[in-house]
PDB file of N, CA and C in Angstrom:
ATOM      1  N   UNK A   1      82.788 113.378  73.383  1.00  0.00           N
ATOM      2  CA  UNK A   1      83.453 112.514  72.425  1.00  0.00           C
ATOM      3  C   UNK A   1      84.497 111.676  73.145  1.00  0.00           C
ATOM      4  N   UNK A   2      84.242 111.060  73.938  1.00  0.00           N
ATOM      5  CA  UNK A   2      84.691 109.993  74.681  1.00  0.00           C
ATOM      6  C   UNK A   2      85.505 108.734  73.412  1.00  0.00           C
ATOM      7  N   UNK A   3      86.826 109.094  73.821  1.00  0.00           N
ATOM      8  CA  UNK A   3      87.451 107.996  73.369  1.00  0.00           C
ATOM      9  C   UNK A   3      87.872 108.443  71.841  1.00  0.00           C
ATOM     10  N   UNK A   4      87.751 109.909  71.300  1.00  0.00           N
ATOM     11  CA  UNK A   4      88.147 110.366  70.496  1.00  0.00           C
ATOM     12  C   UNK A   4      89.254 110.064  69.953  1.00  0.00           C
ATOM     13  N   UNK A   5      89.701 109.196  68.480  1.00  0.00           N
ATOM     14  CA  UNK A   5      90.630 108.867  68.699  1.00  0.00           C
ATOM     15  C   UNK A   5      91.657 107.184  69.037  1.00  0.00           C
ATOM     16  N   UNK A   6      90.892 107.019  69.680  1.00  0.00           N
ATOM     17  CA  UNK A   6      90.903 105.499  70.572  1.00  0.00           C
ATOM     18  C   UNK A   6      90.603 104.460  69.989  1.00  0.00           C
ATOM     19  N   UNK A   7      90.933 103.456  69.930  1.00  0.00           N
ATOM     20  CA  UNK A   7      90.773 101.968  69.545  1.00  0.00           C
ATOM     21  C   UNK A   7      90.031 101.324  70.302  1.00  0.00           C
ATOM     22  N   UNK A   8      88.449 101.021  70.396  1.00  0.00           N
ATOM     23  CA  UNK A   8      87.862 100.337  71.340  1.00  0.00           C
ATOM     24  C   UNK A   8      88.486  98.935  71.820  1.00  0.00           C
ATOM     25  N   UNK A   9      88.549  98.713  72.191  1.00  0.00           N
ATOM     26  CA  UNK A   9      89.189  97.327  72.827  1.00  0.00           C
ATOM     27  C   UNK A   9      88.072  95.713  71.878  1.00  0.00           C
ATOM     28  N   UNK A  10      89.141  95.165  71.568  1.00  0.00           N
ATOM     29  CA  UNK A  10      87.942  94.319  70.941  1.00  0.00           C
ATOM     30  C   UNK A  10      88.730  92.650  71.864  1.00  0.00           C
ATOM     31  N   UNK A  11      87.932  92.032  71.563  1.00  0.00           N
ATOM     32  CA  UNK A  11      87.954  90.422  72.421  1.00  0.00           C
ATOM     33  C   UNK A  11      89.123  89.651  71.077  1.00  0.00           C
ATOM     34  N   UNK A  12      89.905  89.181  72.489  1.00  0.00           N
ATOM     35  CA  UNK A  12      90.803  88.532  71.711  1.00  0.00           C
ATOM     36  C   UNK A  12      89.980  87.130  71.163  1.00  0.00           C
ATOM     37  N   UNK A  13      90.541  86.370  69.902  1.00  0.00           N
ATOM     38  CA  UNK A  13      90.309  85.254  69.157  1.00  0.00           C
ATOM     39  C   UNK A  13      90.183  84.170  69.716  1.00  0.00           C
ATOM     40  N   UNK A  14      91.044  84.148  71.073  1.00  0.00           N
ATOM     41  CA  UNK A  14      90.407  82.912  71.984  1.00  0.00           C
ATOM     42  C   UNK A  14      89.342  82.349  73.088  1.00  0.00           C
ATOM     43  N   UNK A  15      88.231  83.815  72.801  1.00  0.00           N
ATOM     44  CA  UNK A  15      87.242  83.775  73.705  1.00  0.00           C
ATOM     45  C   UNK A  15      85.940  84.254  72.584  1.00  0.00           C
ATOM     46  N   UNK A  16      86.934  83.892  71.135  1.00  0.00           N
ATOM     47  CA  UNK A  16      85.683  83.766  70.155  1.00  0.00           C
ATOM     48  C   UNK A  16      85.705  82.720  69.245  1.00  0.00           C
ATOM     49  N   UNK A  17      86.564  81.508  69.447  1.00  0.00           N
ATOM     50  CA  UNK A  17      86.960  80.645  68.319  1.00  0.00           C
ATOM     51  C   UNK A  17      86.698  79.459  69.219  1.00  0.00           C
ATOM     52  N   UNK A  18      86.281  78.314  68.351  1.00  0.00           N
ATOM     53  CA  UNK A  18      86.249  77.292  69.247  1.00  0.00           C
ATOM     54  C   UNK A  18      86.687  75.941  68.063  1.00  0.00           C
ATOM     55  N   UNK A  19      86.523  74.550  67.980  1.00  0.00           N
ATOM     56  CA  UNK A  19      86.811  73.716  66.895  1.00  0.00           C
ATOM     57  C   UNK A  19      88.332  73.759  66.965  1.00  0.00           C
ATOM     58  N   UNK A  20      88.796  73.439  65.722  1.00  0.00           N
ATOM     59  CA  UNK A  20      90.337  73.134  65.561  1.00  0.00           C
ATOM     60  C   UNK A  20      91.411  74.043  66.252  1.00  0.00           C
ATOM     61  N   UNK A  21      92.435  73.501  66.722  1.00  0.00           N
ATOM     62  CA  UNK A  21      93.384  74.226  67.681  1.00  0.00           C
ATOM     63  C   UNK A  21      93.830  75.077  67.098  1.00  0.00           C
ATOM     64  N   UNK A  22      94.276  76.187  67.807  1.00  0.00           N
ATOM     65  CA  UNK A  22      94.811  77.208  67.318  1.00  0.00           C
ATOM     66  C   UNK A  22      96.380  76.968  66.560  1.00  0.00           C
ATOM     67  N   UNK A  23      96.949  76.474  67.091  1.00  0.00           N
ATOM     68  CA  UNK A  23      97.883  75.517  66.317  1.00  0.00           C
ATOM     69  C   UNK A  23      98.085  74.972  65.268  1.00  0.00           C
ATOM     70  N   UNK A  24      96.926  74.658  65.121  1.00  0.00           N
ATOM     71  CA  UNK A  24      96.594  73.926  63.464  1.00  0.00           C
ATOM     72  C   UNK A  24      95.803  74.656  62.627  1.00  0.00           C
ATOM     73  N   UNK A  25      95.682  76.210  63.115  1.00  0.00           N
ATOM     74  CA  UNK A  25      95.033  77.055  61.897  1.00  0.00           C
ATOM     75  C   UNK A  25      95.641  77.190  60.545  1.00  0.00           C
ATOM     76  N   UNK A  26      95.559  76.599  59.639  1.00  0.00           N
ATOM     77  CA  UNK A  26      96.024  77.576  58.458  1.00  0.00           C
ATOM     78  C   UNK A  26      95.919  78.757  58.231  1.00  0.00           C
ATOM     79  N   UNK A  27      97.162  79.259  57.793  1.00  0.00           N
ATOM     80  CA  UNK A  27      97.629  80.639  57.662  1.00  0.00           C
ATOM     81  C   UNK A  27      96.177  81.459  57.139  1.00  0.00           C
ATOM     82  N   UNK A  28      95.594  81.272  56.075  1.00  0.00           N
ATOM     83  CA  UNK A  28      94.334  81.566  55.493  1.00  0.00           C
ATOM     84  C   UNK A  28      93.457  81.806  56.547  1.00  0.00           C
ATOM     85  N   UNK A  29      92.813  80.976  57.434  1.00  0.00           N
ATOM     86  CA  UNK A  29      92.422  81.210  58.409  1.00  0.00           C
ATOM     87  C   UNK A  29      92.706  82.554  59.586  1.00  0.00           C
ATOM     88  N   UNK A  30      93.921  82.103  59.717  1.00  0.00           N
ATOM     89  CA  UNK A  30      94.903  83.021  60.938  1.00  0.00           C
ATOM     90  C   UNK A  30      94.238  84.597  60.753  1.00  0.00           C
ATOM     91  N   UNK A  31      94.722  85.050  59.263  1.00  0.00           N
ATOM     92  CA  UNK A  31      94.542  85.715  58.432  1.00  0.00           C
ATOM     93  C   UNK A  31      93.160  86.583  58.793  1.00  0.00           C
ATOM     94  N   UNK A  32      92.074  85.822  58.452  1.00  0.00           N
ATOM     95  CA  UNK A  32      90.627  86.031  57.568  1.00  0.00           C
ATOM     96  C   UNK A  32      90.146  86.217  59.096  1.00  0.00           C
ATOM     97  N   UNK A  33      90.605  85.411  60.434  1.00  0.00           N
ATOM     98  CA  UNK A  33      89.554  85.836  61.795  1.00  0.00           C
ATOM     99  C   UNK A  33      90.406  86.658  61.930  1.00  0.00           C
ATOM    100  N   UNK A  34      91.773  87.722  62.023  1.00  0.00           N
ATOM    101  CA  UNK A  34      92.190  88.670  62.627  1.00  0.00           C
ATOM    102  C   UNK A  34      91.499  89.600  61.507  1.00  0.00           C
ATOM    103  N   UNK A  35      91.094  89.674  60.559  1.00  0.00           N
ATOM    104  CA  UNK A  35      90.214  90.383  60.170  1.00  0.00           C
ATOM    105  C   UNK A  35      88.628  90.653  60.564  1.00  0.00           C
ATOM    106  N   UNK A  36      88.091  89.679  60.647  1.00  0.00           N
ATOM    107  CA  UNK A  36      86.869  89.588  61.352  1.00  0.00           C
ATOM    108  C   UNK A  36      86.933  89.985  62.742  1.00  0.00           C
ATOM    109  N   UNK A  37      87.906  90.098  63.143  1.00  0.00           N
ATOM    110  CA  UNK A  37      87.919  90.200  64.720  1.00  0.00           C
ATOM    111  C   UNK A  37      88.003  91.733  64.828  1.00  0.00           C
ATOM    112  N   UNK A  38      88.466  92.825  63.853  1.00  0.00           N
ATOM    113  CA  UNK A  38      88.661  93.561  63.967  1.00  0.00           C
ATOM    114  C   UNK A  38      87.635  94.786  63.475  1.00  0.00           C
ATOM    115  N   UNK A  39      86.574  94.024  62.512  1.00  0.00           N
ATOM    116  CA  UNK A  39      85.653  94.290  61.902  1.00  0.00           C
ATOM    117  C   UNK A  39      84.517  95.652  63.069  1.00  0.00           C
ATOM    118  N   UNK A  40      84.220  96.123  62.321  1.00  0.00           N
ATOM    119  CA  UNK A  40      82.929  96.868  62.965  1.00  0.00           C
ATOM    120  C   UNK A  40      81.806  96.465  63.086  1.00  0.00           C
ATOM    121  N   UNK A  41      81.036  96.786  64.275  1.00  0.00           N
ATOM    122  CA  UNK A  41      79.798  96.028  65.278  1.00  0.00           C
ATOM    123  C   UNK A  41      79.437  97.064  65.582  1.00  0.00           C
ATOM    124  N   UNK A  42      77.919  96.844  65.677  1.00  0.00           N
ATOM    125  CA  UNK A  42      77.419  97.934  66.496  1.00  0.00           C
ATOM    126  C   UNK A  42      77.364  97.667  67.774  1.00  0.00           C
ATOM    127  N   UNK A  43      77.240  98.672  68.646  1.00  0.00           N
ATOM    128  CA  UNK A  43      77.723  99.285  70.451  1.00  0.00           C
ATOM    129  C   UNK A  43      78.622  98.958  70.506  1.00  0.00           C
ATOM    130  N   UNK A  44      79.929  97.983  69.460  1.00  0.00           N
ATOM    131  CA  UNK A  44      80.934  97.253  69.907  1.00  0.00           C
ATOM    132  C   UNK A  44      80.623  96.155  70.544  1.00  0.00           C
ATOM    133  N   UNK A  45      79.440  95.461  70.320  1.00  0.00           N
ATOM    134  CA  UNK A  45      79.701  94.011  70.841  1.00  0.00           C
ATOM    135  C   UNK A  45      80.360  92.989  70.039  1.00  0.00           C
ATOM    136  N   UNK A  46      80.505  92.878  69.225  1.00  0.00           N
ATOM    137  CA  UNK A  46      81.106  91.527  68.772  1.00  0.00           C
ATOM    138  C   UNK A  46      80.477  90.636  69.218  1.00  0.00           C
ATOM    139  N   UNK A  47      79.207  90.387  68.312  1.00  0.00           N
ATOM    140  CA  UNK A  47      78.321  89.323  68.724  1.00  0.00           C
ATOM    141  C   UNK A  47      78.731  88.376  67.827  1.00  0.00           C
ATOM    142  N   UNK A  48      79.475  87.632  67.369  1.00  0.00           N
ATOM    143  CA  UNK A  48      80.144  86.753  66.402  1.00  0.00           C
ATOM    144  C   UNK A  48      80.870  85.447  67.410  1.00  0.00           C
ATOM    145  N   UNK A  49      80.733  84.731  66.682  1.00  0.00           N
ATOM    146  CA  UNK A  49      81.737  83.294  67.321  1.00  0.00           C
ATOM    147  C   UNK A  49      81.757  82.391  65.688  1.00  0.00           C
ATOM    148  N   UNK A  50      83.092  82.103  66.211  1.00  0.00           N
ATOM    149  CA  UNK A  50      83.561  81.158  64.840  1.00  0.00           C
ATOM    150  C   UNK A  50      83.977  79.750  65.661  1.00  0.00           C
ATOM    151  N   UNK A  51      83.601  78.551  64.481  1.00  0.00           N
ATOM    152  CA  UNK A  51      83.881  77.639  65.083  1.00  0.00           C
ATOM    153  C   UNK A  51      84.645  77.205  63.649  1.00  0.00           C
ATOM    154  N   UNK A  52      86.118  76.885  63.745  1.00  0.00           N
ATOM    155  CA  UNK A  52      86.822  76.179  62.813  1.00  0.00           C
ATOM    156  C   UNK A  52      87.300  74.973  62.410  1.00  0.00           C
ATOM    157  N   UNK A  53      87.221  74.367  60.909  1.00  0.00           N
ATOM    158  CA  UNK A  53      88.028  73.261  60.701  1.00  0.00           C
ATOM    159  C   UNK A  53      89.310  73.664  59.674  1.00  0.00           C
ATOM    160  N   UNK A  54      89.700  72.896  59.188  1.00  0.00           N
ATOM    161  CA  UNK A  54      90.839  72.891  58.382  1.00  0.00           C
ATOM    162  C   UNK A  54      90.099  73.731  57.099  1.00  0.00           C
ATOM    163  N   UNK A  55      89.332  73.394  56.506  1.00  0.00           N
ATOM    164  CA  UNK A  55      88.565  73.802  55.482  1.00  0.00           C
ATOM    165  C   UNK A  55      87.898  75.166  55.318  1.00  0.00           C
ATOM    166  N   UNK A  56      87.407  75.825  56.431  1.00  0.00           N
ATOM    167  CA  UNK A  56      86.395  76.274  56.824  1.00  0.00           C
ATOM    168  C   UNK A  56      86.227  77.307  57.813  1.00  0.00           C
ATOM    169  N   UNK A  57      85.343  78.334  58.025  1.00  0.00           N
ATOM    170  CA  UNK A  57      85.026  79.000  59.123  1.00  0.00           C
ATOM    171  C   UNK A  57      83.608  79.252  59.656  1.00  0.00           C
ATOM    172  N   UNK A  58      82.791  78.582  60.379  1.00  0.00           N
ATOM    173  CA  UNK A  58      81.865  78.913  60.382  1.00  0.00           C
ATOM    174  C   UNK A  58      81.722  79.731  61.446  1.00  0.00           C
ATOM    175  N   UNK A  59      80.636  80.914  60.889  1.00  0.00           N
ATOM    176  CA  UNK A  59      80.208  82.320  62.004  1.00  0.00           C
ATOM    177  C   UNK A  59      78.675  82.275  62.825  1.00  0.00           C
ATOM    178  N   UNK A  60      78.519  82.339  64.064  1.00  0.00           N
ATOM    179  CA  UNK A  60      77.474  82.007  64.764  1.00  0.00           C
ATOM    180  C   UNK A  60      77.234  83.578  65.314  1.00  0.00           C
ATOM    181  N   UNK A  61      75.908  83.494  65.941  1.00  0.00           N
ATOM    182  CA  UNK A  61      76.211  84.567  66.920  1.00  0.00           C
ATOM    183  C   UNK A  61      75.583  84.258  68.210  1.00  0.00           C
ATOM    184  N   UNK A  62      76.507  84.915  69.131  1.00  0.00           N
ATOM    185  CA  UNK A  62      76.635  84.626  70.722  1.00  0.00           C
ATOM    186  C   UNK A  62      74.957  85.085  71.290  1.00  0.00           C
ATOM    187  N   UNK A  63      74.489  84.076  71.617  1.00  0.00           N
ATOM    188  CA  UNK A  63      72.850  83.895  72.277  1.00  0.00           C
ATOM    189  C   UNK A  63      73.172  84.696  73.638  1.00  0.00           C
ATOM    190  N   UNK A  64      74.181  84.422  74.275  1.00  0.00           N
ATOM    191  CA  UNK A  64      74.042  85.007  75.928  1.00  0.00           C
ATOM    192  C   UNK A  64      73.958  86.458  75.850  1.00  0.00           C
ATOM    193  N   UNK A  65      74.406  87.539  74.678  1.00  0.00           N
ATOM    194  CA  UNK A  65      74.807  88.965  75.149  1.00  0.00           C
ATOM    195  C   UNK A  65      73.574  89.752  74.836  1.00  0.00           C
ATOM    196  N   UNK A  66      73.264  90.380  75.184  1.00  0.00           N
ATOM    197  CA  UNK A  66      72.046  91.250  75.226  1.00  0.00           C
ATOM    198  C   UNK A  66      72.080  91.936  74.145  1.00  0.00           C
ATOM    199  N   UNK A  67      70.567  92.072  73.789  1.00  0.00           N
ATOM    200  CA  UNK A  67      70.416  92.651  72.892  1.00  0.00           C
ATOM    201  C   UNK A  67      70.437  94.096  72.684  1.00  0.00           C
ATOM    202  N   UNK A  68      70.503  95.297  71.443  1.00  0.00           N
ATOM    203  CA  UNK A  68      69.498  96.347  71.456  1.00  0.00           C
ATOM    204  C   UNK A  68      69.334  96.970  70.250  1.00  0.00           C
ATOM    205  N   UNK A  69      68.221  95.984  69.642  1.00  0.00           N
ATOM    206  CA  UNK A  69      67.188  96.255  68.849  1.00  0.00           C
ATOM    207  C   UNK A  69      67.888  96.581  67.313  1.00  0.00           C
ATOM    208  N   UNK A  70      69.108  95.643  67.432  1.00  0.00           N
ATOM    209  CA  UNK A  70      69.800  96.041  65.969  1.00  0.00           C
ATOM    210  C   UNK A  70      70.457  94.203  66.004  1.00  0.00           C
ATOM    211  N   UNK A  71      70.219  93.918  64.595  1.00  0.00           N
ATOM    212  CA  UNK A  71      70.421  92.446  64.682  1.00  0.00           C
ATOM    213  C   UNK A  71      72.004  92.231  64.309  1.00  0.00           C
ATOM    214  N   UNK A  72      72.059  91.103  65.637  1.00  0.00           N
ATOM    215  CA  UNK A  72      73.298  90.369  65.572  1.00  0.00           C
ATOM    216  C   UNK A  72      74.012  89.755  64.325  1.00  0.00           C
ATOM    217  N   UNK A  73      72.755  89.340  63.737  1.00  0.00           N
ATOM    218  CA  UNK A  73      73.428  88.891  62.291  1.00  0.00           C
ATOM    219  C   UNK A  73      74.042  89.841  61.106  1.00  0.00           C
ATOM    220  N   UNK A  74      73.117  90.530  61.313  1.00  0.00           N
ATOM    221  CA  UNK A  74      73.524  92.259  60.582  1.00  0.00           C
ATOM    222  C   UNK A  74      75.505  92.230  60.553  1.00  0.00           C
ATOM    223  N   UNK A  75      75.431  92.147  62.090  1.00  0.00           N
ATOM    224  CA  UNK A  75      77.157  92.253  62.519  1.00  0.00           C
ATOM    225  C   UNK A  75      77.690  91.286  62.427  1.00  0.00           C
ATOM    226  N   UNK A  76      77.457  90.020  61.813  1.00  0.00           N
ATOM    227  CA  UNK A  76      78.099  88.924  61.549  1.00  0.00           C
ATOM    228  C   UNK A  76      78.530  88.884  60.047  1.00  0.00           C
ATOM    229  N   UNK A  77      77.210  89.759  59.127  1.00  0.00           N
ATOM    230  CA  UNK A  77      77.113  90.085  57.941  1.00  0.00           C
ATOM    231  C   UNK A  77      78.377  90.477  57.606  1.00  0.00           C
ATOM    232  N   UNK A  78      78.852  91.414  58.691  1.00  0.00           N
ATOM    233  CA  UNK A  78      80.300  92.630  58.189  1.00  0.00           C
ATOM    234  C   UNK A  78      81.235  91.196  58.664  1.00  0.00           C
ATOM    235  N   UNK A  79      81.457  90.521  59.597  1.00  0.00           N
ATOM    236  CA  UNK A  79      82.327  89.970  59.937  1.00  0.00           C
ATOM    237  C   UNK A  79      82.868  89.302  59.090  1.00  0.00           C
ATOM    238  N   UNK A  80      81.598  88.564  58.080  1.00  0.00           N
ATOM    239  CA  UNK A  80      81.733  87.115  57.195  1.00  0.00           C
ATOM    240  C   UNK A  80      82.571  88.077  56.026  1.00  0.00           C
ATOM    241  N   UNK A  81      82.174  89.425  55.759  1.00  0.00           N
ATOM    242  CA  UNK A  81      82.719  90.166  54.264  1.00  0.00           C
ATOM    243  C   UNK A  81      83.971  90.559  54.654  1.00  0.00           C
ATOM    244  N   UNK A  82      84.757  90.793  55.811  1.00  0.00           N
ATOM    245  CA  UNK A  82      85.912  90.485  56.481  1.00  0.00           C
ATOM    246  C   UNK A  82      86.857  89.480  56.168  1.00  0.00           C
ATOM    247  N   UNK A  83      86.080  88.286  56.194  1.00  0.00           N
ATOM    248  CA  UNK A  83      86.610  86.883  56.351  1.00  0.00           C
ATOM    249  C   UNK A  83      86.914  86.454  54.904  1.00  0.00           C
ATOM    250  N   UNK A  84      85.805  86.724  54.407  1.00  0.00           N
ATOM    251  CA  UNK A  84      85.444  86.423  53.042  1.00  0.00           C
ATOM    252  C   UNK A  84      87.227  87.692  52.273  1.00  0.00           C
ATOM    253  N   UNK A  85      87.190  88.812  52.342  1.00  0.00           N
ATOM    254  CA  UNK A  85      88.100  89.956  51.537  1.00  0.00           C
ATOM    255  C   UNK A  85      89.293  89.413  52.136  1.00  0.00           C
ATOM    256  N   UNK A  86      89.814  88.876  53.114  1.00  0.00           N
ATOM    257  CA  UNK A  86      90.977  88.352  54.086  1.00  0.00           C
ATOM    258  C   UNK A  86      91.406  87.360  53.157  1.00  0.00           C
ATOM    259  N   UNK A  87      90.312  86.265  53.087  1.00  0.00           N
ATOM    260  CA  UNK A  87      90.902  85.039  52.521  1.00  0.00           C
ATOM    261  C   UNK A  87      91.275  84.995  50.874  1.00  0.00           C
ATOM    262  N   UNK A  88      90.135  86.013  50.122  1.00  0.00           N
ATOM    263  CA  UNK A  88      90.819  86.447  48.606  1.00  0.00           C
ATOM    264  C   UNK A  88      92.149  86.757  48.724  1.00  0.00           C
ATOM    265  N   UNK A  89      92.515  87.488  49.838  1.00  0.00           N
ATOM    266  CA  UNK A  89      93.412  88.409  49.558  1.00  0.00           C
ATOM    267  C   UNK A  89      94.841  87.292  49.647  1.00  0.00           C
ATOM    268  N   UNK A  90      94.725  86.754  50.447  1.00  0.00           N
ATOM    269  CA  UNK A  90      95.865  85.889  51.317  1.00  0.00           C
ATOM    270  C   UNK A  90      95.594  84.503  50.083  1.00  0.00           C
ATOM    271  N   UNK A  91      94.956  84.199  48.965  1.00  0.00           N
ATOM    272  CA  UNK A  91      94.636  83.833  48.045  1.00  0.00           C
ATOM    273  C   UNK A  91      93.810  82.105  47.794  1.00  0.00           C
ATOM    274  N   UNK A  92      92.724  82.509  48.757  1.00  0.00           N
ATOM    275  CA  UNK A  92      92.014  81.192  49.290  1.00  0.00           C
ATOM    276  C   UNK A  92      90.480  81.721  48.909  1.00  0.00           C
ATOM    277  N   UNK A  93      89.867  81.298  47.646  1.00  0.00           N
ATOM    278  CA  UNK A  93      88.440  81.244  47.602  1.00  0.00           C
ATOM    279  C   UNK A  93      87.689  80.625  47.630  1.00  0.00           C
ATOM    280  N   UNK A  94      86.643  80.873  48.004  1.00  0.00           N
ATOM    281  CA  UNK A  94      85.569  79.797  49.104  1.00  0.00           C
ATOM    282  C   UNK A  94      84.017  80.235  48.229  1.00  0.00           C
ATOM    283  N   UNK A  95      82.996  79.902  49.104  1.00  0.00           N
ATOM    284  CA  UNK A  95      81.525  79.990  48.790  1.00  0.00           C
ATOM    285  C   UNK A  95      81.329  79.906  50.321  1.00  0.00           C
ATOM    286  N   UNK A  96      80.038  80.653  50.623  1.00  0.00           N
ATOM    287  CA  UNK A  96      79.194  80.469  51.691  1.00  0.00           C
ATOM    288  C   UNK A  96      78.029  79.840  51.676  1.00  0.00           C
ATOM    289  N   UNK A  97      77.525  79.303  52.895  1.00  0.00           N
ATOM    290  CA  UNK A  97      76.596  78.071  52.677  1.00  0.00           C
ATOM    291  C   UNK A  97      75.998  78.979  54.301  1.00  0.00           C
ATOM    292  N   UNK A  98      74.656  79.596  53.783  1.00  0.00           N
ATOM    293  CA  UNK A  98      73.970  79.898  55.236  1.00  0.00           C
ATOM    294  C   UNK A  98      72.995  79.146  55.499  1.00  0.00           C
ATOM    295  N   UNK A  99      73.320  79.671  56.889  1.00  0.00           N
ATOM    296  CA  UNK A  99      72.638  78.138  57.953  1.00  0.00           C
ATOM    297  C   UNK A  99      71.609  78.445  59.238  1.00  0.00           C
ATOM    298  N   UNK A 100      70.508  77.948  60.013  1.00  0.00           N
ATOM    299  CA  UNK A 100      69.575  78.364  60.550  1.00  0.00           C
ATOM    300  C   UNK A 100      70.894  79.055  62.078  1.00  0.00           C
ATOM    301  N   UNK A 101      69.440  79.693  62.399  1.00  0.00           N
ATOM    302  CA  UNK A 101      70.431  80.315  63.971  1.00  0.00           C
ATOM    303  C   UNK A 101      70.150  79.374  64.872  1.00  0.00           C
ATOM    304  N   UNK A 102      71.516  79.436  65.880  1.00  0.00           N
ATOM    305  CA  UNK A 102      72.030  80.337  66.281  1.00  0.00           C
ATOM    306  C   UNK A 102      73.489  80.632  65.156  1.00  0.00           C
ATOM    307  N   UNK A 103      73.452  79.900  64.338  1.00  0.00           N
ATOM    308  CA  UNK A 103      74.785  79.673  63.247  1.00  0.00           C
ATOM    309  C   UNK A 103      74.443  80.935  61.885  1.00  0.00           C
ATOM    310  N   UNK A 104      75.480  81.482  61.421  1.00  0.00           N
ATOM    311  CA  UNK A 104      74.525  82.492  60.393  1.00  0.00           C
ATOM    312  C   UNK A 104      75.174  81.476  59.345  1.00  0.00           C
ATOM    313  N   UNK A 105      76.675  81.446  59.302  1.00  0.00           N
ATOM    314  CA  UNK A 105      77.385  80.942  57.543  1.00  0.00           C
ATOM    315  C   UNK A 105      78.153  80.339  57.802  1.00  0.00           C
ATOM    316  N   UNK A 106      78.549  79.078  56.992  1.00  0.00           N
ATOM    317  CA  UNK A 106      79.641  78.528  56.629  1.00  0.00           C
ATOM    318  C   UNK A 106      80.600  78.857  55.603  1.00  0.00           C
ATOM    319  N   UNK A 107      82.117  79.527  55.913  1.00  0.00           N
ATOM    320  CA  UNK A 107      82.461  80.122  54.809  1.00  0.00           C
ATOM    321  C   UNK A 107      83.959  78.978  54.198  1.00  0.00           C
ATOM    322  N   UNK A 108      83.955  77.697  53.366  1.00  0.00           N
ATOM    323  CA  UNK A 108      84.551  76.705  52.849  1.00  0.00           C
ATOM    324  C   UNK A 108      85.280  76.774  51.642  1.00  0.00           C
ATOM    325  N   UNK A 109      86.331  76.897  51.341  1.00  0.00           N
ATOM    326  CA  UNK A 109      87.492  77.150  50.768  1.00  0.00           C
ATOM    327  C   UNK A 109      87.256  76.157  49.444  1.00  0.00           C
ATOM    328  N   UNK A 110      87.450  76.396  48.516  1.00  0.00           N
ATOM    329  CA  UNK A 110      87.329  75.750  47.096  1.00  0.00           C
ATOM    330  C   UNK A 110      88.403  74.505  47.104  1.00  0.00           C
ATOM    331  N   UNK A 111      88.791  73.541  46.271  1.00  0.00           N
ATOM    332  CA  UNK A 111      89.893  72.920  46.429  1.00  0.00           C
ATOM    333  C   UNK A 111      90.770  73.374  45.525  1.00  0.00           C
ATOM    334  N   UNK A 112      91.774  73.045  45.635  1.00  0.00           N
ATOM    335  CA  UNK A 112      93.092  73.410  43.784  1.00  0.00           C
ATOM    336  C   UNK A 112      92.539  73.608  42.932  1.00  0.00           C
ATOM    337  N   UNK A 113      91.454  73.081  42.798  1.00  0.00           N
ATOM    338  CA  UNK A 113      91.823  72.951  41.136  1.00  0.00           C
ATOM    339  C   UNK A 113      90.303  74.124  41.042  1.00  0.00           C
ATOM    340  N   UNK A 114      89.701  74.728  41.998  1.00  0.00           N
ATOM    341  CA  UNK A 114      88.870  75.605  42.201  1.00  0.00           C
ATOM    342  C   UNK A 114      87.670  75.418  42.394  1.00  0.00           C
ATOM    343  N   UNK A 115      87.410  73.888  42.165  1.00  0.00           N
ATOM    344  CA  UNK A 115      86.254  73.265  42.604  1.00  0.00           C
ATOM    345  C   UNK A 115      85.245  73.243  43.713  1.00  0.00           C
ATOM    346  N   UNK A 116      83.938  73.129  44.151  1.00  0.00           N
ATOM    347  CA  UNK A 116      83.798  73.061  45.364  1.00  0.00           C
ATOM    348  C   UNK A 116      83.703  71.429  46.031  1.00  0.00           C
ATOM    349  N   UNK A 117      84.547  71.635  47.484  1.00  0.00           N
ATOM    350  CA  UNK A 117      84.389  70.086  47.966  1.00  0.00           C
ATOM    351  C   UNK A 117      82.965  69.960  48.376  1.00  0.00           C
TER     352      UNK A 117
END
């Protein structure tokens, strides 16, 4: 029982985020990927990548990391319900819009008045 106990080490947000600067995340955002980032994967890969706008988070999954025989999207699945419970919470609701691979979802924030843009 290796690591009994232990916090696997997970990849920081800047070697999984790409699109709008980190700087210009909205709080909502900030929020919803330190949740996703923290999310459970199987072997612990964190096969996930987000690419952000102001609006938005979209979740891909990383083509280069090897596989084994359990799908990447599966673990993007948990990431997006992460992202998705983060941003209710922090009080930003959205809809998802899924999309062919290597991209799984677009997850886009309602406007004021609750509408979708």
């Amino acid at each position: 029982m290796t690591g009994f106990g232990l916090t696997h080490k997970r990849k920081k947000l800047s070697g999984l985020v790409t699109g709008l600067d980190e700087s210009e995340w909205p709080q909502w955002i900030k929020f919803s990927l330190e949740a996703a980032r923290l999310s459970p994967s199987a072997v612990n890969r964190q096969p996930w990548r987000f690419h952000i706008e102001p609006d938005s988070i979209t979740v891909s999954v990383n083509v280069k990391k090897r596989e084994y025989g359990i799908s990447k999207r599966l673990c993007c699945g948990i990431a997006m319900l992460h992202i998705e419970t983060a941003a209710i919470n922090y009080g930003m609701k959205g809809h998802w819009e899924f999309l062919k691979q290597p991209q799984v979802a677009k997850y886009t924030i309602y406007t004021k008045r609750g509408s979708r843009k």
